[in-house]
PDB file of N, CA and C in Angstrom:
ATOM      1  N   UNK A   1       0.834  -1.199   0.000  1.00  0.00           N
ATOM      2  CA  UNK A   1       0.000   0.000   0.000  1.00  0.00           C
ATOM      3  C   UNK A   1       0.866   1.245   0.000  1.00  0.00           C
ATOM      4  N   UNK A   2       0.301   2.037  -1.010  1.00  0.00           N
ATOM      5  CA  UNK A   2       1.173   3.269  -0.608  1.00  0.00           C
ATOM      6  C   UNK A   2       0.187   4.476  -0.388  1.00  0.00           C
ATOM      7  N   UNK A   3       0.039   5.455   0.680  1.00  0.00           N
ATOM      8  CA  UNK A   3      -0.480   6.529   1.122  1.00  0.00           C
ATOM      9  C   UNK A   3       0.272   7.994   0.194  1.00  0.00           C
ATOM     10  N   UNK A   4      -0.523   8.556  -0.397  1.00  0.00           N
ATOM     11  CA  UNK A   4       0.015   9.896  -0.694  1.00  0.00           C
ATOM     12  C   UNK A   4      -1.107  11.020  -0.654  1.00  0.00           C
ATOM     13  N   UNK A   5      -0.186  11.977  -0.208  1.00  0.00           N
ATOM     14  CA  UNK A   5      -0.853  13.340   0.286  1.00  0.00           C
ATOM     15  C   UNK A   5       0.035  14.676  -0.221  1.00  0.00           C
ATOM     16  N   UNK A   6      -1.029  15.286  -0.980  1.00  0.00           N
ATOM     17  CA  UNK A   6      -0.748  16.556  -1.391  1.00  0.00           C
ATOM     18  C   UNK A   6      -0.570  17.344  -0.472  1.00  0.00           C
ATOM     19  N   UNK A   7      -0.021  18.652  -1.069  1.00  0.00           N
ATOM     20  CA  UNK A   7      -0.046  20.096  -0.552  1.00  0.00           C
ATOM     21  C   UNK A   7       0.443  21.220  -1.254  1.00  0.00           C
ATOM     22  N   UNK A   8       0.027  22.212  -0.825  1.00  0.00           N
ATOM     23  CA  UNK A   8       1.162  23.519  -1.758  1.00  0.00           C
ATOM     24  C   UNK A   8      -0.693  24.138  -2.439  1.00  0.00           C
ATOM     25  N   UNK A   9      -1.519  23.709  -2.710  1.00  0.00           N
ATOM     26  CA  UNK A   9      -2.908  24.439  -3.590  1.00  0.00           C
ATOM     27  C   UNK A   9      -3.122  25.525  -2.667  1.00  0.00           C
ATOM     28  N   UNK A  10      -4.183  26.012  -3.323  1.00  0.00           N
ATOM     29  CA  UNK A  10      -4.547  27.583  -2.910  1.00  0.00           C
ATOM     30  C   UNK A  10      -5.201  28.450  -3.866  1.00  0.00           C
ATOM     31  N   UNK A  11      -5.097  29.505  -3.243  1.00  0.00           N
ATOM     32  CA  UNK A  11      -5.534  30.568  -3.899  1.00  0.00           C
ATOM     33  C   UNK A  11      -4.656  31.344  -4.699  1.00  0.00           C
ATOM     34  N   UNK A  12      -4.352  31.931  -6.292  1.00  0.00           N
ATOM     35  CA  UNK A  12      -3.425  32.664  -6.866  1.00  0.00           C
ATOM     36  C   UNK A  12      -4.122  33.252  -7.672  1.00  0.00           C
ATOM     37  N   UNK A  13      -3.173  34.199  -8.478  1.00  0.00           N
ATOM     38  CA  UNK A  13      -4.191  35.465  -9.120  1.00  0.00           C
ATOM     39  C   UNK A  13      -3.309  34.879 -10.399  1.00  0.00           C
ATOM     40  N   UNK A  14      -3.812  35.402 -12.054  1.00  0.00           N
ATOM     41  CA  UNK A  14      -3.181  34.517 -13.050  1.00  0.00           C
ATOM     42  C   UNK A  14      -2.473  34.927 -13.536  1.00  0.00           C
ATOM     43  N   UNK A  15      -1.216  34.312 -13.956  1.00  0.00           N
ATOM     44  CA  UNK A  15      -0.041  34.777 -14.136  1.00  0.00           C
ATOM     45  C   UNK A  15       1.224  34.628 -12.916  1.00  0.00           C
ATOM     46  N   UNK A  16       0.385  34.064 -11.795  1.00  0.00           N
ATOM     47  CA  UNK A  16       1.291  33.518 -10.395  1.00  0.00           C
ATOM     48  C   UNK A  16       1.713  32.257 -10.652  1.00  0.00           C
ATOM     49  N   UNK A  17       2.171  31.751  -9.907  1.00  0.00           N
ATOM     50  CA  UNK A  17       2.686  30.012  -9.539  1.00  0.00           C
ATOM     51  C   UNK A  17       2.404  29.869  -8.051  1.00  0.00           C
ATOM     52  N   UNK A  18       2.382  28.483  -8.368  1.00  0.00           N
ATOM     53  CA  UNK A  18       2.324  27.485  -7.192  1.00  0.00           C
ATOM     54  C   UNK A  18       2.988  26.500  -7.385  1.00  0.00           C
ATOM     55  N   UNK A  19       3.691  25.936  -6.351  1.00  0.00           N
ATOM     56  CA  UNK A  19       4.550  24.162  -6.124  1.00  0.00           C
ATOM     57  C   UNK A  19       3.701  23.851  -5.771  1.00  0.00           C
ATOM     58  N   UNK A  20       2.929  22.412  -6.328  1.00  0.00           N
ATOM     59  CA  UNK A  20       2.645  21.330  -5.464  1.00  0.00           C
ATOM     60  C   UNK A  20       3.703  20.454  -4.763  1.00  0.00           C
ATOM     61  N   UNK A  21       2.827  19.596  -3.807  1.00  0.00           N
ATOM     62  CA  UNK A  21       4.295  18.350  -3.233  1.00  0.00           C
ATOM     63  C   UNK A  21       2.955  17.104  -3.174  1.00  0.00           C
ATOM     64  N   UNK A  22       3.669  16.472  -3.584  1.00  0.00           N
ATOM     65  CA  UNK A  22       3.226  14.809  -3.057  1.00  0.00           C
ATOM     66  C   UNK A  22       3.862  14.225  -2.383  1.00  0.00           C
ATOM     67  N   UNK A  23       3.937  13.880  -1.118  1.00  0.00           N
ATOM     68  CA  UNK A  23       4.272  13.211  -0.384  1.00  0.00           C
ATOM     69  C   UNK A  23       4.121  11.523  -0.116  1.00  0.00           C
ATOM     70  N   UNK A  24       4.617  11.042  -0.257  1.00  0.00           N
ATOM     71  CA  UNK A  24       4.806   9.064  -0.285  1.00  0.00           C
ATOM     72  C   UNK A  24       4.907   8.704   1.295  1.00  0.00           C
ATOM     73  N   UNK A  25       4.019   7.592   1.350  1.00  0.00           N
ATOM     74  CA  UNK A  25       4.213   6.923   2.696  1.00  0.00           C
ATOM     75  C   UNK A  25       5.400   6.003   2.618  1.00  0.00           C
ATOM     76  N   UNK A  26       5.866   5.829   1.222  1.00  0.00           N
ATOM     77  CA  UNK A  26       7.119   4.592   1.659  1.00  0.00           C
ATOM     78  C   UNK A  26       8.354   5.267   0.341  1.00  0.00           C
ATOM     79  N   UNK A  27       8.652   4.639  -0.389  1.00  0.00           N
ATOM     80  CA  UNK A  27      10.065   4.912  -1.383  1.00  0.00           C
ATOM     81  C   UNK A  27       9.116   4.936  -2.775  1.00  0.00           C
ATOM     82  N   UNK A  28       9.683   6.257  -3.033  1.00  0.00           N
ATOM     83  CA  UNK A  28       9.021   6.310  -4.636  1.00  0.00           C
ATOM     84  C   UNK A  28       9.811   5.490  -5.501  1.00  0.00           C
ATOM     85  N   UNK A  29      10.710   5.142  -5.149  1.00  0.00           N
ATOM     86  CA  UNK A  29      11.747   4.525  -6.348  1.00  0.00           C
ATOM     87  C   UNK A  29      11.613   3.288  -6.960  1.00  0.00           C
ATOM     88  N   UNK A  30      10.426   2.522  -5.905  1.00  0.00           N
ATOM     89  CA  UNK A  30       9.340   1.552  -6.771  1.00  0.00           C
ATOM     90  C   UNK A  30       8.260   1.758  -7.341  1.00  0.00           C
ATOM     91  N   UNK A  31       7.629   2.921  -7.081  1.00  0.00           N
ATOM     92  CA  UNK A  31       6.864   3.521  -8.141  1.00  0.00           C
ATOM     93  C   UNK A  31       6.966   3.922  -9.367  1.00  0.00           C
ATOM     94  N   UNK A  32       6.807   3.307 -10.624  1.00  0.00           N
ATOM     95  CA  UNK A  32       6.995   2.865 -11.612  1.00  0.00           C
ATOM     96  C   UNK A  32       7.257   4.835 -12.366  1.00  0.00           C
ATOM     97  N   UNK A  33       5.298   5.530 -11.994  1.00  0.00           N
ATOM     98  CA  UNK A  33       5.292   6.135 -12.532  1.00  0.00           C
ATOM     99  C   UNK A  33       4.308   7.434 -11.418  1.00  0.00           C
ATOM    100  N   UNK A  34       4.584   8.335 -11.304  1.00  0.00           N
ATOM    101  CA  UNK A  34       4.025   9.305 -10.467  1.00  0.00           C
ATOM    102  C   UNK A  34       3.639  10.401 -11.672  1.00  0.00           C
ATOM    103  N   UNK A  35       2.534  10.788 -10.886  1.00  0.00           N
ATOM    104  CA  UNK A  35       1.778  12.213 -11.790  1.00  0.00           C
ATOM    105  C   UNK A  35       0.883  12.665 -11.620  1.00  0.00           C
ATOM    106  N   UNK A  36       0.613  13.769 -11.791  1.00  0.00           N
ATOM    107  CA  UNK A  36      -0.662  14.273 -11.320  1.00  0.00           C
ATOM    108  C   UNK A  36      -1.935  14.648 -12.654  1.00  0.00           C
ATOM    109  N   UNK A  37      -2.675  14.950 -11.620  1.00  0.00           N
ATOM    110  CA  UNK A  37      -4.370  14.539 -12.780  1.00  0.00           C
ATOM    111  C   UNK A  37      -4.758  16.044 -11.863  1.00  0.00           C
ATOM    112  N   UNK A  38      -5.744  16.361 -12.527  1.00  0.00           N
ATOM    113  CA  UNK A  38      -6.906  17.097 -12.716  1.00  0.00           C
ATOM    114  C   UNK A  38      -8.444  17.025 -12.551  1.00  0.00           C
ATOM    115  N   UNK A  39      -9.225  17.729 -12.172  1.00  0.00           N
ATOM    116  CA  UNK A  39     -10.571  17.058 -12.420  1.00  0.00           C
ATOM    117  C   UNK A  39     -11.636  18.934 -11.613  1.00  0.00           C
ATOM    118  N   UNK A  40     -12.260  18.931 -12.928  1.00  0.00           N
ATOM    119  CA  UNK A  40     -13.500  19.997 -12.150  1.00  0.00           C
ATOM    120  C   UNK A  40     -14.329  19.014 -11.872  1.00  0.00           C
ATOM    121  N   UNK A  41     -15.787  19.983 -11.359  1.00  0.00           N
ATOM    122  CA  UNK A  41     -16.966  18.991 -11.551  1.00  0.00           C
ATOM    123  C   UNK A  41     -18.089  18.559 -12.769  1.00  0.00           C
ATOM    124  N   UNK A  42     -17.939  17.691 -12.796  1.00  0.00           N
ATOM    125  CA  UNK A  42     -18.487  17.157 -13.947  1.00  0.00           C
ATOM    126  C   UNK A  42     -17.796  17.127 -15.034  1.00  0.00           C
ATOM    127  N   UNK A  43     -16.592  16.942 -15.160  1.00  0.00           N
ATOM    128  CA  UNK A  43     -15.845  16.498 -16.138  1.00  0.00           C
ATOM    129  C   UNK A  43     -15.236  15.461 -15.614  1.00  0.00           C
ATOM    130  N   UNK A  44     -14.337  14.711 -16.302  1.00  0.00           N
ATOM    131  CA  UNK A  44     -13.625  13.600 -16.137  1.00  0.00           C
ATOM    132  C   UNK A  44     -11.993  14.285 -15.817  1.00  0.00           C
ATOM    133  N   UNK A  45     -11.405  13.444 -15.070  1.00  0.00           N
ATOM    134  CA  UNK A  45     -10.003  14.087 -14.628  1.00  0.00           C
ATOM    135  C   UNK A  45      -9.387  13.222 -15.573  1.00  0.00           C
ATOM    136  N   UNK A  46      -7.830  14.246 -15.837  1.00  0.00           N
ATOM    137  CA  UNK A  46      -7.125  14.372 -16.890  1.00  0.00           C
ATOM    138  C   UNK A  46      -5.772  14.474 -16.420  1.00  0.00           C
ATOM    139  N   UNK A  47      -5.079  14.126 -17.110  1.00  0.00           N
ATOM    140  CA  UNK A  47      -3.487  13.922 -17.276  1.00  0.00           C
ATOM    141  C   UNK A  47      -3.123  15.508 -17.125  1.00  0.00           C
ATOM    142  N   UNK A  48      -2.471  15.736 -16.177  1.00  0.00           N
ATOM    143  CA  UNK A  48      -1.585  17.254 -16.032  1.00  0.00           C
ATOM    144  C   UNK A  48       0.333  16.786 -16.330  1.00  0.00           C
ATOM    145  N   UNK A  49       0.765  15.706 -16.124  1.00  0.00           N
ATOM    146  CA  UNK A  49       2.159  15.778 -16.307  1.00  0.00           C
ATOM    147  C   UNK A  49       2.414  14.569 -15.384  1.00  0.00           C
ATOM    148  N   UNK A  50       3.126  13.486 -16.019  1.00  0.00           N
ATOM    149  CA  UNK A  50       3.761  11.960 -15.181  1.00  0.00           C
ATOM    150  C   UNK A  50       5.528  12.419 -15.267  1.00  0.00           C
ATOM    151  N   UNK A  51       5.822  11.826 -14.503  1.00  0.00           N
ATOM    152  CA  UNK A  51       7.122  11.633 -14.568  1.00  0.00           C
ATOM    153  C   UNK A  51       7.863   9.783 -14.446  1.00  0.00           C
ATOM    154  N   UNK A  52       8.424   8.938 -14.637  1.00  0.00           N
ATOM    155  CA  UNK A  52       9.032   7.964 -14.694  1.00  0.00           C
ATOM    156  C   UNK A  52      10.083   7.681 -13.571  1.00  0.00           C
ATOM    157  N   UNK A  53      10.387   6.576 -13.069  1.00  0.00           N
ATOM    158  CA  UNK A  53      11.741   6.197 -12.469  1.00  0.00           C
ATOM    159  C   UNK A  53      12.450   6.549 -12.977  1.00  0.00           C
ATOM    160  N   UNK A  54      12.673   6.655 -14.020  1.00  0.00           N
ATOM    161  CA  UNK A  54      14.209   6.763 -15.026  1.00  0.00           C
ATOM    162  C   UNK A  54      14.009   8.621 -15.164  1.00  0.00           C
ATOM    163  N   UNK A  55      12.670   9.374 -14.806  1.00  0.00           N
ATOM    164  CA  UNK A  55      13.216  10.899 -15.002  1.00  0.00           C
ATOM    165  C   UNK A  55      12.410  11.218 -16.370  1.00  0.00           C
ATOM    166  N   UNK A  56      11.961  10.354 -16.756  1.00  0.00           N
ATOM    167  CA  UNK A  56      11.120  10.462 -18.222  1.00  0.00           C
ATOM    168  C   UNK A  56       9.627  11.203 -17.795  1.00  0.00           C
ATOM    169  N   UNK A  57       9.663  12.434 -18.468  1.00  0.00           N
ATOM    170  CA  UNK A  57       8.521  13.329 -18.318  1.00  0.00           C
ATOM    171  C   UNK A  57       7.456  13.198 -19.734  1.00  0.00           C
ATOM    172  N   UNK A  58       5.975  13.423 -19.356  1.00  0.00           N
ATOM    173  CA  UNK A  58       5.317  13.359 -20.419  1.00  0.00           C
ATOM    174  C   UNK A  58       4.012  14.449 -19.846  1.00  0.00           C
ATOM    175  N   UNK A  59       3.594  15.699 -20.532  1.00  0.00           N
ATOM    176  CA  UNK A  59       2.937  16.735 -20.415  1.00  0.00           C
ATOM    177  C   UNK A  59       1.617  16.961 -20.894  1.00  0.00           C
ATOM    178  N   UNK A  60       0.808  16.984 -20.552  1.00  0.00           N
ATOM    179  CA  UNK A  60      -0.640  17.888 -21.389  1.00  0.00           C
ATOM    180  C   UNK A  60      -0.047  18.693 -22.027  1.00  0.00           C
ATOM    181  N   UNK A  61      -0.545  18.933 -23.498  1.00  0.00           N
ATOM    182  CA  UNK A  61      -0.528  19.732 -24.337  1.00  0.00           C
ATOM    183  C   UNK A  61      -0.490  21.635 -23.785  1.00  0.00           C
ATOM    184  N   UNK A  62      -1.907  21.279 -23.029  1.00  0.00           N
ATOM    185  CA  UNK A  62      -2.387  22.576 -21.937  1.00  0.00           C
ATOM    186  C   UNK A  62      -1.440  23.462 -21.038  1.00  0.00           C
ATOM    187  N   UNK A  63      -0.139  22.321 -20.910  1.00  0.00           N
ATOM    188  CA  UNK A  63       0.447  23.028 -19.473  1.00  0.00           C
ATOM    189  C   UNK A  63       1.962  23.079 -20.030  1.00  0.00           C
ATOM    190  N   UNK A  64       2.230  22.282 -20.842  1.00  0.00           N
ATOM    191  CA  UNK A  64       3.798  22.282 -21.551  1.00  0.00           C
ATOM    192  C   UNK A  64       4.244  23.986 -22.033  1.00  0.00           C
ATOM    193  N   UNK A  65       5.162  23.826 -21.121  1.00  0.00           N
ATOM    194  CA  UNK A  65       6.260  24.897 -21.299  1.00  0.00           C
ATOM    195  C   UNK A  65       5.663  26.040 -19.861  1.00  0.00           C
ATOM    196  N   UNK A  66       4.582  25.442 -19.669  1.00  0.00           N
ATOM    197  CA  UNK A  66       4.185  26.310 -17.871  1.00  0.00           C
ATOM    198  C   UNK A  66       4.402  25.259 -16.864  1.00  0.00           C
ATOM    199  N   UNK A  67       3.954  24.872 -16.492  1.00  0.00           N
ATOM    200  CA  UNK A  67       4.363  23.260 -15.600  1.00  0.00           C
ATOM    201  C   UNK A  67       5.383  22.547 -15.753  1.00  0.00           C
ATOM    202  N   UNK A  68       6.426  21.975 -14.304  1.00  0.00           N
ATOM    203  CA  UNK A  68       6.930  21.331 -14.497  1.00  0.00           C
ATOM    204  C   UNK A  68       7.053  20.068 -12.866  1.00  0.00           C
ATOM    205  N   UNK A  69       7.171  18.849 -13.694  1.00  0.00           N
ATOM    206  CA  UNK A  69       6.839  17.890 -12.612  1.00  0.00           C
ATOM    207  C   UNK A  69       8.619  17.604 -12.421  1.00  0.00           C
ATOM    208  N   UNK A  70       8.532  17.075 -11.368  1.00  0.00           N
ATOM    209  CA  UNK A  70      10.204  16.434 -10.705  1.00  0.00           C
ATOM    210  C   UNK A  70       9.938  15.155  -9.490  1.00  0.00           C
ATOM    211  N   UNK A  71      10.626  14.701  -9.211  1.00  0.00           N
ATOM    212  CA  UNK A  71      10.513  13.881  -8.038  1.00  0.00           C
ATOM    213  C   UNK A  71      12.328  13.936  -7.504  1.00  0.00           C
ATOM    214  N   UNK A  72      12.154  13.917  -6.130  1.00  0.00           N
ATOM    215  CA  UNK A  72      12.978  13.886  -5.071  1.00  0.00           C
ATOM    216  C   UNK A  72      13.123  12.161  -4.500  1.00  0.00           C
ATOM    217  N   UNK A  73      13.581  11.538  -4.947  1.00  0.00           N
ATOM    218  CA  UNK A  73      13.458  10.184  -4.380  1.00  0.00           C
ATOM    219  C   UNK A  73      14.004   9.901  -2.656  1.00  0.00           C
ATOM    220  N   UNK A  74      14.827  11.042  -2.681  1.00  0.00           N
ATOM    221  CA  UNK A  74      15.347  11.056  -0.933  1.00  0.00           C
ATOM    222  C   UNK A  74      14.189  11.671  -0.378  1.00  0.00           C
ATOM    223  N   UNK A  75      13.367  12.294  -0.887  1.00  0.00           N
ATOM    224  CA  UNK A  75      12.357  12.741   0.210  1.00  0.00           C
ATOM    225  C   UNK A  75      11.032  12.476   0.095  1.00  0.00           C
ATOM    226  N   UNK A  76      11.050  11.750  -1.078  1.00  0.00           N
ATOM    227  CA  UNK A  76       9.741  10.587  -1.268  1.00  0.00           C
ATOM    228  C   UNK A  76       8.990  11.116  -2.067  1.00  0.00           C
ATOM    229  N   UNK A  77       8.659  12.399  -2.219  1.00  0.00           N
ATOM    230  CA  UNK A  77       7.920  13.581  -2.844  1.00  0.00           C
ATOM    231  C   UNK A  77       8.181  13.838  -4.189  1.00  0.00           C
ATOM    232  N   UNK A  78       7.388  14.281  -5.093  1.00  0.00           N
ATOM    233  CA  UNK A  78       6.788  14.348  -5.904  1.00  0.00           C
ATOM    234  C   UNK A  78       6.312  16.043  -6.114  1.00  0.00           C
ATOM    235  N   UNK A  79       6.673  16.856  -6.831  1.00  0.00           N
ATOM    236  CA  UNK A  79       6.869  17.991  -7.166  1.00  0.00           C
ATOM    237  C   UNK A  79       5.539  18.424  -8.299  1.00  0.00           C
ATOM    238  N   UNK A  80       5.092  19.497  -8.323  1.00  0.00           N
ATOM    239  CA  UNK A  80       4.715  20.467  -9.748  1.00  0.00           C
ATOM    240  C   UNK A  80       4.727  21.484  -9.358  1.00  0.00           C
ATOM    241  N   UNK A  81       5.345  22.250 -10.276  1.00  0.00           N
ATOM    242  CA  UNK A  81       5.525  23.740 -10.068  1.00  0.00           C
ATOM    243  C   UNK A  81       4.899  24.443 -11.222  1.00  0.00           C
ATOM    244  N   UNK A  82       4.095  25.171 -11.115  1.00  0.00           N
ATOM    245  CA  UNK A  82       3.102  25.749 -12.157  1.00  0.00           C
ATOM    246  C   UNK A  82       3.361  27.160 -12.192  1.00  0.00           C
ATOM    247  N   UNK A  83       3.306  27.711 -13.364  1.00  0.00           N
ATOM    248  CA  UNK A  83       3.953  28.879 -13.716  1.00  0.00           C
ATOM    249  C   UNK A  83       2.811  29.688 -14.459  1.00  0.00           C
ATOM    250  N   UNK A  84       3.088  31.002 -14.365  1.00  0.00           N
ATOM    251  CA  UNK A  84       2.121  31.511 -15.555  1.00  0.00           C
ATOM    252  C   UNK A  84       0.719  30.758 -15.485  1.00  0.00           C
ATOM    253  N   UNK A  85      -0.198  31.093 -14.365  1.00  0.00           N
ATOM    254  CA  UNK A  85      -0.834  30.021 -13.655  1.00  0.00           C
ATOM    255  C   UNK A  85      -2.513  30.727 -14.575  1.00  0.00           C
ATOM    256  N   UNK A  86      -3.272  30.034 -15.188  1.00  0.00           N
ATOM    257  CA  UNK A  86      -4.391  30.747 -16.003  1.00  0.00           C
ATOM    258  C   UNK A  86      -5.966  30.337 -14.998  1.00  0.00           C
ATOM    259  N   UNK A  87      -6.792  30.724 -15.399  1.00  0.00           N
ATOM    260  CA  UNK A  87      -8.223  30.549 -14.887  1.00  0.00           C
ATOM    261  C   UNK A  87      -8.864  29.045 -15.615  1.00  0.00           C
ATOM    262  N   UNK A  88      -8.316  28.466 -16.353  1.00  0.00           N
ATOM    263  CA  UNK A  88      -8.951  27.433 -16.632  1.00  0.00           C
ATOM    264  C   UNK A  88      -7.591  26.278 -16.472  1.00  0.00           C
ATOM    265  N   UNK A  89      -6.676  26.300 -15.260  1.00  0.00           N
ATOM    266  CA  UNK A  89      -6.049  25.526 -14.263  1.00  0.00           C
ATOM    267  C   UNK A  89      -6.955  25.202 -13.442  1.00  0.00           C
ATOM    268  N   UNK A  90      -7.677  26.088 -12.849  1.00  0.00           N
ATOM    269  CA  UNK A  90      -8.225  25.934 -11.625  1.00  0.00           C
ATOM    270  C   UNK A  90      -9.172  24.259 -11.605  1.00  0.00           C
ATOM    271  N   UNK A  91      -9.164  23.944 -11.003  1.00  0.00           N
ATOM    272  CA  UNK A  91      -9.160  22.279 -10.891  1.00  0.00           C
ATOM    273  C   UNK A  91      -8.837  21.359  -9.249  1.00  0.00           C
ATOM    274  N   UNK A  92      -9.139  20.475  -8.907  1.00  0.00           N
ATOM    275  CA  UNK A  92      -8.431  19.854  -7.939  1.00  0.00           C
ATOM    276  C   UNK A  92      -7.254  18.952  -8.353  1.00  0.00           C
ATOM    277  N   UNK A  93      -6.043  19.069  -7.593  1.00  0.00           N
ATOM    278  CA  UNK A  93      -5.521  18.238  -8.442  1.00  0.00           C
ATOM    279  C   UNK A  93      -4.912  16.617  -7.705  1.00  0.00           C
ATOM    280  N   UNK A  94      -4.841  15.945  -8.328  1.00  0.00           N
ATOM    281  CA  UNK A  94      -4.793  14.652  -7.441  1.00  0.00           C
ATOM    282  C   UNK A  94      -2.842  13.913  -8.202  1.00  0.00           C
ATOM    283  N   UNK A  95      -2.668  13.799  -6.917  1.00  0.00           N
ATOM    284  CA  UNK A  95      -1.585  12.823  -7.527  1.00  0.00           C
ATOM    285  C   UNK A  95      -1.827  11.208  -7.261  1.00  0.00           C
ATOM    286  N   UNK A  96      -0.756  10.563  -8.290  1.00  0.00           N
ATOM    287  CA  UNK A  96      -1.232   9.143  -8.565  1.00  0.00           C
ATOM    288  C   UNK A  96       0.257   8.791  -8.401  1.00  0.00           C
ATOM    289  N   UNK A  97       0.437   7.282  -7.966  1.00  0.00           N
ATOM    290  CA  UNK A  97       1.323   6.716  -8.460  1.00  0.00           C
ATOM    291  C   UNK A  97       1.280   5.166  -8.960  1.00  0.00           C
ATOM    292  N   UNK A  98       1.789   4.653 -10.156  1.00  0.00           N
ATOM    293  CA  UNK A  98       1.681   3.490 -10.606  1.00  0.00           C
ATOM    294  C   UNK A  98       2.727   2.888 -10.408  1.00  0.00           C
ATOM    295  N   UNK A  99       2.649   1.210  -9.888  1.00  0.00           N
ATOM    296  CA  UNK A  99       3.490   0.586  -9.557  1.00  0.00           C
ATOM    297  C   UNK A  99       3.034  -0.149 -10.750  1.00  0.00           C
ATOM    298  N   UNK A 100       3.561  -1.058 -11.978  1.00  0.00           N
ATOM    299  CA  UNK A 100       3.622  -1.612 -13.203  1.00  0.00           C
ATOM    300  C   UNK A 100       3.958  -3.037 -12.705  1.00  0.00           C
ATOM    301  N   UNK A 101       3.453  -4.156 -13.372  1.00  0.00           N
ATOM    302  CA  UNK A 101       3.579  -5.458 -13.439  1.00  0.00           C
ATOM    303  C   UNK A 101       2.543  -5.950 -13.891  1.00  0.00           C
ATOM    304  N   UNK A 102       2.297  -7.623 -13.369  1.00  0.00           N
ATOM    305  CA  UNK A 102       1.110  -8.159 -14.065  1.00  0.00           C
ATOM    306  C   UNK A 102      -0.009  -7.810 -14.242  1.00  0.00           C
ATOM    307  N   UNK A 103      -0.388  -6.942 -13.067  1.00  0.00           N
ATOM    308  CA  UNK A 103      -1.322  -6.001 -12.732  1.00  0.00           C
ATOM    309  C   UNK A 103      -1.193  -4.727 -12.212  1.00  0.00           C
ATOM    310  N   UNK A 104      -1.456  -3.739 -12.933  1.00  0.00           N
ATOM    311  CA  UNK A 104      -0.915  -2.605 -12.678  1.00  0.00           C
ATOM    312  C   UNK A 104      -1.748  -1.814 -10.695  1.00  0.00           C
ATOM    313  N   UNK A 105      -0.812  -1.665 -10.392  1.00  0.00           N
ATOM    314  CA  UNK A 105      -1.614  -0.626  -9.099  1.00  0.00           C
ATOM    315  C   UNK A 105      -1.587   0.351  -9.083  1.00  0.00           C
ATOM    316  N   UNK A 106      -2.688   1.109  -8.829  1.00  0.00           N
ATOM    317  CA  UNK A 106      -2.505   2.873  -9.111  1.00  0.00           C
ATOM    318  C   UNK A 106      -2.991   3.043  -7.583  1.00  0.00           C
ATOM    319  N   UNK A 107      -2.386   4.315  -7.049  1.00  0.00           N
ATOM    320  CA  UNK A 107      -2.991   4.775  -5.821  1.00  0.00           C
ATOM    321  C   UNK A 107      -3.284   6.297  -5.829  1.00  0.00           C
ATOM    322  N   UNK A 108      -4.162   7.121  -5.168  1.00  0.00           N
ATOM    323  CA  UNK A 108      -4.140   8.224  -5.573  1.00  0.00           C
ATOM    324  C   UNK A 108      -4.252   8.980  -3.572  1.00  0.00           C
ATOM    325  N   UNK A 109      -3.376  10.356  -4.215  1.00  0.00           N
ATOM    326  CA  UNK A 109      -3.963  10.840  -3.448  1.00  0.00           C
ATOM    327  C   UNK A 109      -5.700  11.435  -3.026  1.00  0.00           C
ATOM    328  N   UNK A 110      -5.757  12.294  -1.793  1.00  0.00           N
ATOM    329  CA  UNK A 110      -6.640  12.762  -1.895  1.00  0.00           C
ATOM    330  C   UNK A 110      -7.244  13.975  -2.879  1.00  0.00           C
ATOM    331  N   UNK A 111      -6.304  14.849  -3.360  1.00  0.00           N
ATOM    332  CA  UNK A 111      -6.905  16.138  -3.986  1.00  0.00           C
ATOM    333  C   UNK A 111      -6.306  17.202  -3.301  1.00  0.00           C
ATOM    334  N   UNK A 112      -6.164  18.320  -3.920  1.00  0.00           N
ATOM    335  CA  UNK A 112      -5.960  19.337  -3.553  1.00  0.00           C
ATOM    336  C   UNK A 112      -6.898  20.688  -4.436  1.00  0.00           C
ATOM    337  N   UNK A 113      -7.321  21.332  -3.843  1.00  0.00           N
ATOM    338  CA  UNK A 113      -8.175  22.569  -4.228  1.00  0.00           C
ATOM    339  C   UNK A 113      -7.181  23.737  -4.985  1.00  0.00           C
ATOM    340  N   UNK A 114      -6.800  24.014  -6.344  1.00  0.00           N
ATOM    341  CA  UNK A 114      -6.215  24.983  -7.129  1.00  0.00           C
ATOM    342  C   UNK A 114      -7.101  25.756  -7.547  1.00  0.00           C
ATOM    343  N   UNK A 115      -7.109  26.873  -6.791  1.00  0.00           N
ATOM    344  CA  UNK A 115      -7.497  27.944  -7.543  1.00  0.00           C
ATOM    345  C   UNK A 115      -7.412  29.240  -8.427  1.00  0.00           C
ATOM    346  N   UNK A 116      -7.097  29.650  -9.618  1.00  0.00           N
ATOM    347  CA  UNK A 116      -6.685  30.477 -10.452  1.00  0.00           C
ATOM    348  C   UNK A 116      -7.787  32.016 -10.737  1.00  0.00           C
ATOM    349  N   UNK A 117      -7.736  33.142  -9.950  1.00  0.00           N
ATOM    350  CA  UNK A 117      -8.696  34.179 -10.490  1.00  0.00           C
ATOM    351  C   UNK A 117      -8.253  35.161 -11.597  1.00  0.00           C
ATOM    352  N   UNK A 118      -9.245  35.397 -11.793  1.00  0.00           N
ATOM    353  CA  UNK A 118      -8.718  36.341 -13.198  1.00  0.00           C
ATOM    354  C   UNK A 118      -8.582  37.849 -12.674  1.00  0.00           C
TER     355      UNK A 118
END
């Protein structure tokens, strides 16, 4: 089992940033693949940016070249730093991590509340 918990959301005006952090209950370095998702209400949540064991990044179209994901494997955590922050960011955002094999396991955090005003 792995436990993860956000932090860093809030309130920003657009054109600000925010770090998220994900925090791991055990070693990310068996976690295949960490990343965070998206989701208003009533839409379906969406890919914001994964990162890989090996450091291999892959982006929404939406956020490439404003967002950037990292992971800290000494401190278990899991990074996004959002830049140039717009009104249709605003979203909760959830981190995930996938452990890969015969059967894949995904775990998610709880969410975090991002808010972007114009």
């Amino acid at each position: 089992q792995v436990q993860l918990v956000e932090s860093g959301g809030g309130l920003v005006q657009a054109g600000g940033s925010l770090r998220l952090s994900c925090a791991a209950s055990r070693s990310i370095v068996s976690i295949n693949t960490m990343g965070w998702y998206r989701q208003n209400p009533g839409k379906q949540r969406e890919l914001v940016a994964t990162i890989t064991t090996g450091g291999t990044t892959n982006y929404a179209d939406s956020v490439k070249g404003r967002f950037t994901i990292s992971r800290d494997n000494a401190k278990n955590t899991v990074y996004l730093q959002m830049n140039s922050l717009k009104p249709e960011d605003t979203a909760v955002y959830y981190c995930k991590g996938r452990i890969t094999g015969l059967y894949n396991r995904d775990y998610w955090g709880q969410g975090i509340q991002v808010t972007v005003s114009s």
